[in-house]
Protein backbone atom coordinates (compact mmCIF):
# COMPACT_ATOMS: atom_id res chain seq x y z
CA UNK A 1 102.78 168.51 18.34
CA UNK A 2 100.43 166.05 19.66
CA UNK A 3 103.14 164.40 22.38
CA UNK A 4 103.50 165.42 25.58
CA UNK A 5 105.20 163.52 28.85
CA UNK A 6 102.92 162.38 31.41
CA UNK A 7 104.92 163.38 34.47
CA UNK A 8 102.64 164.02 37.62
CA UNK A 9 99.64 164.06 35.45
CA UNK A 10 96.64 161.52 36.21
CA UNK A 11 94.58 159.71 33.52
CA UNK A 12 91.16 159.09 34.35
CA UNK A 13 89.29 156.69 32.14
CA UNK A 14 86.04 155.81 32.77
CA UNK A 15 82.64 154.09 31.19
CA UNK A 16 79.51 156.09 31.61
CA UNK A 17 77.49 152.55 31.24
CA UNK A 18 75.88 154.05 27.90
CA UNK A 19 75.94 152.08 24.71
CA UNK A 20 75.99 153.95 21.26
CA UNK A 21 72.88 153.50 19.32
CA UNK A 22 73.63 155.08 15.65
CA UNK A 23 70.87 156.52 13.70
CA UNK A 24 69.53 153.56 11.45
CA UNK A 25 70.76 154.86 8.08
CA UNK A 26 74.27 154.81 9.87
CA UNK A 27 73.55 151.48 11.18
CA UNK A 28 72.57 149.95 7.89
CA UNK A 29 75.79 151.12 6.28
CA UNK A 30 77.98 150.45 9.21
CA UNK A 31 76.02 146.22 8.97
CA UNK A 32 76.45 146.13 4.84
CA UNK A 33 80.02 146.93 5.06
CA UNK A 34 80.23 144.37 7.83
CA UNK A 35 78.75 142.09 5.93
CA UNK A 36 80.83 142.59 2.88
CA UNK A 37 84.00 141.76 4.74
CA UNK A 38 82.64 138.68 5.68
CA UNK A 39 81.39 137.47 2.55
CA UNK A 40 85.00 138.18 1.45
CA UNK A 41 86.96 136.16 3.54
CA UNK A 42 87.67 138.11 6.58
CA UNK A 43 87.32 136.44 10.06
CA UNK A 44 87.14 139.28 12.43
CA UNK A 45 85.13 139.50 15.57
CA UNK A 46 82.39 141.73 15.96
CA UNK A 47 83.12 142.53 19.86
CA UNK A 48 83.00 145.49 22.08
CA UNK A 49 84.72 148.53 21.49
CA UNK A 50 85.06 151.57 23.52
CA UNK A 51 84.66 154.82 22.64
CA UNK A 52 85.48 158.28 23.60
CA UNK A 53 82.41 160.94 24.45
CA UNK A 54 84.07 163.32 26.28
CA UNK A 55 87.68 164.85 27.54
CA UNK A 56 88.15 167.05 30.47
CA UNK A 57 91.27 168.86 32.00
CA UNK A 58 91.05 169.81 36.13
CA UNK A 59 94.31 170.63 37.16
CA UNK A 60 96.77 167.75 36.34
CA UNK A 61 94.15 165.11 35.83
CA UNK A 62 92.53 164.17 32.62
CA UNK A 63 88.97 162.26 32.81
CA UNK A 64 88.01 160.63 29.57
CA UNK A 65 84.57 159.56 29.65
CA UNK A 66 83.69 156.41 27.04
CA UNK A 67 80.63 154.15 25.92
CA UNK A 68 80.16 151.02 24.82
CA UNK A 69 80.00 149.99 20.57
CA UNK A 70 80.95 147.87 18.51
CA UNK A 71 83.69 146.31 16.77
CA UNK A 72 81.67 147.04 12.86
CA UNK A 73 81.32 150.32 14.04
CA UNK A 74 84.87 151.02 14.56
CA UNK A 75 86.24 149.25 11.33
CA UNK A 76 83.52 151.57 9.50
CA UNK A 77 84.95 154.50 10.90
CA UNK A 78 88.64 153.73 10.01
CA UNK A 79 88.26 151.94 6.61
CA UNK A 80 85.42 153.76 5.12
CA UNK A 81 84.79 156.86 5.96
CA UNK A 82 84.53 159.34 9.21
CA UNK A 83 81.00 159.77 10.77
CA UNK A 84 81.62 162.69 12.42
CA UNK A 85 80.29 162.88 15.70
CA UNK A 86 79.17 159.48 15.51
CA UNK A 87 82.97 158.52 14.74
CA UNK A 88 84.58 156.07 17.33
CA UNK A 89 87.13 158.00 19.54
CA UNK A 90 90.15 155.31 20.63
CA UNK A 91 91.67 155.11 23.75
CA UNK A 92 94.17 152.61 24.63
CA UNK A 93 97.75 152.34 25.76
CA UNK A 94 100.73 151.00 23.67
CA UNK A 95 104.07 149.97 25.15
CA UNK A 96 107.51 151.75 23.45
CA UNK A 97 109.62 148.34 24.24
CA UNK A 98 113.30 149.33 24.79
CA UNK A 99 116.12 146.38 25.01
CA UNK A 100 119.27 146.76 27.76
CA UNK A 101 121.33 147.73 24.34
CA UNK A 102 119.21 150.51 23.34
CA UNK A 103 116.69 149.37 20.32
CA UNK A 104 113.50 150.23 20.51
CA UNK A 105 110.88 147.36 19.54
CA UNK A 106 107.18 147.26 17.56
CA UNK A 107 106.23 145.58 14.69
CA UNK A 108 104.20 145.13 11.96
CA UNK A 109 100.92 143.93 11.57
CA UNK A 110 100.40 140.82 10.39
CA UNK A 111 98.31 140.15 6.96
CA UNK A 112 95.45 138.41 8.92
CA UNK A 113 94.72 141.81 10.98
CA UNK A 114 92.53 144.84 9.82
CA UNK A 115 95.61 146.77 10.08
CA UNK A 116 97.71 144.78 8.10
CA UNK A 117 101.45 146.18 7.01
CA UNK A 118 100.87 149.40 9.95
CA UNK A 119 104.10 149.82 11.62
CA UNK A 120 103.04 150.51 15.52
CA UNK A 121 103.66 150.28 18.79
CA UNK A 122 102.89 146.88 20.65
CA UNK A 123 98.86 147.51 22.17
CA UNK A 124 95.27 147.66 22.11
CA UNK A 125 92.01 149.28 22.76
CA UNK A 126 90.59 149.09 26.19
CA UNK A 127 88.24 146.13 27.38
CA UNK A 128 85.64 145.20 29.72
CA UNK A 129 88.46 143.03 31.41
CA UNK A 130 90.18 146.20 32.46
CA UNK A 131 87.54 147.90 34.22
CA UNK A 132 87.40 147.69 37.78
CA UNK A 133 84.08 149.20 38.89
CA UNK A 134 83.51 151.93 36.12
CA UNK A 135 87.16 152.82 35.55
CA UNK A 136 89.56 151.26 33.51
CA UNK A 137 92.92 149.63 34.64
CA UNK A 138 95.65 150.92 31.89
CA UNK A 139 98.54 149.23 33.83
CA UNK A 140 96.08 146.14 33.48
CA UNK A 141 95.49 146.92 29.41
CA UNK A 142 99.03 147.07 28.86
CA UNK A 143 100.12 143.77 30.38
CA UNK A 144 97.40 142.16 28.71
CA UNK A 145 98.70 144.06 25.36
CA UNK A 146 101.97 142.68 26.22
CA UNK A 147 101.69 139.23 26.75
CA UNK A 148 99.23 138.77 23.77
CA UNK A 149 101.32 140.50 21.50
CA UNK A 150 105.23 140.20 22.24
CA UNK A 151 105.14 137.26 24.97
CA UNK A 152 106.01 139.66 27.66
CA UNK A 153 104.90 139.56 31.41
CA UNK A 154 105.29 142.53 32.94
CA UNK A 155 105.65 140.78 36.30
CA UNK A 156 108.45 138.83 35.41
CA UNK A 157 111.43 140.56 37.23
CA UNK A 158 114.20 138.74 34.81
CA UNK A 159 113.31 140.10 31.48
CA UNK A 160 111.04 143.72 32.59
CA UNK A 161 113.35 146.41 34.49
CA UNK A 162 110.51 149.12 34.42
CA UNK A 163 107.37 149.71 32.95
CA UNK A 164 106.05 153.83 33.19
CA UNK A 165 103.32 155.71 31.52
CA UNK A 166 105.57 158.39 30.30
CA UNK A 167 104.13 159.96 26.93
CA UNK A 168 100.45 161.40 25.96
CA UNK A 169 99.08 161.20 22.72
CA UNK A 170 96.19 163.39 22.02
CA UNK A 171 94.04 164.23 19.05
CA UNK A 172 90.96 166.26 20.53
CA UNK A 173 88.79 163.03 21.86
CA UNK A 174 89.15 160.99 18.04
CA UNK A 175 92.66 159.67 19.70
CA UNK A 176 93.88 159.46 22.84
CA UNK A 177 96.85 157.13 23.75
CA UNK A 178 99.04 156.68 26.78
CA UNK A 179 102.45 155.52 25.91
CA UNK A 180 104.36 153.21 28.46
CA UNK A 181 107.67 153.27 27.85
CA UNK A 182 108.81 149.22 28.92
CA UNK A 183 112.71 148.73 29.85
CA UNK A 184 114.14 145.21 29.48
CA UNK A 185 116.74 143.59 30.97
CA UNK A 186 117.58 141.80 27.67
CA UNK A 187 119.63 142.50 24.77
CA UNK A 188 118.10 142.41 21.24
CA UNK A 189 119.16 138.77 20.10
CA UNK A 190 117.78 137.46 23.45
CA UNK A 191 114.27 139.16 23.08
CA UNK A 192 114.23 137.90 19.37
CA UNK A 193 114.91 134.72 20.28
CA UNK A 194 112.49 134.01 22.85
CA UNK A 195 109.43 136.55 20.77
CA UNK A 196 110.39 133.73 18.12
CA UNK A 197 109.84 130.71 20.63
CA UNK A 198 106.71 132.69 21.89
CA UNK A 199 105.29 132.80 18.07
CA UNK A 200 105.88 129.23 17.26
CA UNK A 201 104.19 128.04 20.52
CA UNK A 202 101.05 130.80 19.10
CA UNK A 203 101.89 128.90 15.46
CA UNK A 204 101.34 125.20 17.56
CA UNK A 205 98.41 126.48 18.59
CA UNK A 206 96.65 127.39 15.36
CA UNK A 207 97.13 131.19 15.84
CA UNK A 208 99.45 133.61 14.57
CA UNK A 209 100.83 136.52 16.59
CA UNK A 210 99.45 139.93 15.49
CA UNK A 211 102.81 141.20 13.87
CA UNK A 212 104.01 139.98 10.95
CA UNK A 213 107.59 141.32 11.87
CA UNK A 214 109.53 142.33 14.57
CA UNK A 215 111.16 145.85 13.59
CA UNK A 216 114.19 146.78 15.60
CA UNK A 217 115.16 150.55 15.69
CA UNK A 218 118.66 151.47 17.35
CA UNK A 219 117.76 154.63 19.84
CA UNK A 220 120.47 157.06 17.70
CA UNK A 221 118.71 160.13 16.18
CA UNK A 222 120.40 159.37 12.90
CA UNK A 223 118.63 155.64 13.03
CA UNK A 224 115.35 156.94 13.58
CA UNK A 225 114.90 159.88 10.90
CA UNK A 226 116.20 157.35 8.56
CA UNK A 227 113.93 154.98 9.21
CA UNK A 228 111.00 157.61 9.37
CA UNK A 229 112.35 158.76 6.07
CA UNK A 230 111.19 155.79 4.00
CA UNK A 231 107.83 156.77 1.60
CA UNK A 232 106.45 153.30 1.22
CA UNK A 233 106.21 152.32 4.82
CA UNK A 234 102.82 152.74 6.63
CA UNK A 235 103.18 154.51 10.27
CA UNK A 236 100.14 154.25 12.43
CA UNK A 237 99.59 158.60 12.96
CA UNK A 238 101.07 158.84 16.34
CA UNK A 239 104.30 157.08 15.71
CA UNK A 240 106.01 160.03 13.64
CA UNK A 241 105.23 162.13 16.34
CA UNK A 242 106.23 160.30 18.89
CA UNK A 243 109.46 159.50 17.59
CA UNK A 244 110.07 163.75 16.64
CA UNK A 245 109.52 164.05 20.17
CA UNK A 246 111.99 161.62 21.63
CA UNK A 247 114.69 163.05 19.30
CA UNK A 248 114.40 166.75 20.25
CA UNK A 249 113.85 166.18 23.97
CA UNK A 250 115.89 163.23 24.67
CA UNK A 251 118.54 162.59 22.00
């Protein structure tokens, strides 16, 4: 299994100021299929996207070293085909949302998204806005996550009772994601009703939140390998996993 808990460990991200430069036969592919998803309608932006080089373990702390690409680059990788080492290795955080009456929140994505109809975990790749010198902030990449995504601020003391990095999700250095596990304060009904405020005042403003829906999964071991159970739903790879994991060690 892929899932481990965090406990005392420390995760050490950090950019080694290099910037991928793919050989130009990979480049030329990685720009045509850019191009063709433009010419077909799709409005995505080519920013910067981190990725993974190299992983090491000393003691309790794990140091994942990352450089700088693109956003083409990763869509290549994930739609089209794997480039072996030249692949883009993800690292970001995602938030398991729990509610005061024990239902676990994600969601979704939305049909204007690359990932569109993935069930996941509210989150997102690292940024340059969560670095801080050379390594990156993951308490900062969550909140950000958070409030762009679900309408939550993890500083506001009425609706967030904890936030903790808790779970590890590892696949060599192709995946590497550190799971916050986010307590609320609320009850289901109230988060749905003010997620739904938050999306109409995203709707106002011309944009639409990443999710398309708002799945709520009651935290009963039953619940969950029912839910996990259904063939034509789409899991992002870590969720299965993740949810296995909560059910044998905490359920």
């Amino acid at each position: 299994m892929n899932i481990s808990t965090i406990s005392s460990r420390i995760i050490l991200v950090s950019f080694s100021n290099n910037f991928v430069s793919l050989p130009q036969d990979i480049q030329e592919k990685v720009d045509a299929y850019w191009s063709w998803l433009m010419a077909n309608g799709k409005s995505y932006y080519r920013g910067e996207v981190f990725t993974a080089t190299n992983k090491t373990v000393v003691g309790n702390a794990i140091a994942v070293s990352v450089d700088k690409t693109d956003y083409a680059h990763y869509l290549y990788c994930q739609d089209v085909c794997s480039l072996g080492d030249k692949d883009v290795g993800i690292v970001h955080a995602v938030s398991l949302v729990e509610t005061a009456d024990e239902y676990f929140v994600f969601g979704k994505m939305g049909h204007q998204t690359s990932r569109a109809g993935m069930h996941q975990l509210c989150g997102g790749g690292i940024d340059s806005s969560d670095l801080r010198g050379d390594h990156f902030d993951l308490n900062h990449n969550i909140g950000r996550e958070l409030l762009e995504e679900l309408g939550i601020n993890i500083a506001d003391n009425s609706r967030v009772k904890q936030l903790e990095a808790t779970y590890l999700y590892e696949r060599g250095i192709s995946k590497i994601l550190v799971v916050y596990n986010l307590l609320l304060k609320e009850k289901k009904d109230d988060f749905l009703k003010k997620y739904n405020r938050f999306a109409d005042q995203l709707m106002a403003a011309g944009e639409l939140s990443e999710f398309g829906e708002i799945i709520f999964l009651k935290k009963e071991k039953n619940e969950i390998q029912d839910f996990f159970s259904q063939d034509k739903i789409k899991f992002d790879e870590y969720m299965f996993p993740l949810f296995s994991f909560i059910i044998k060690e905490e359920l």
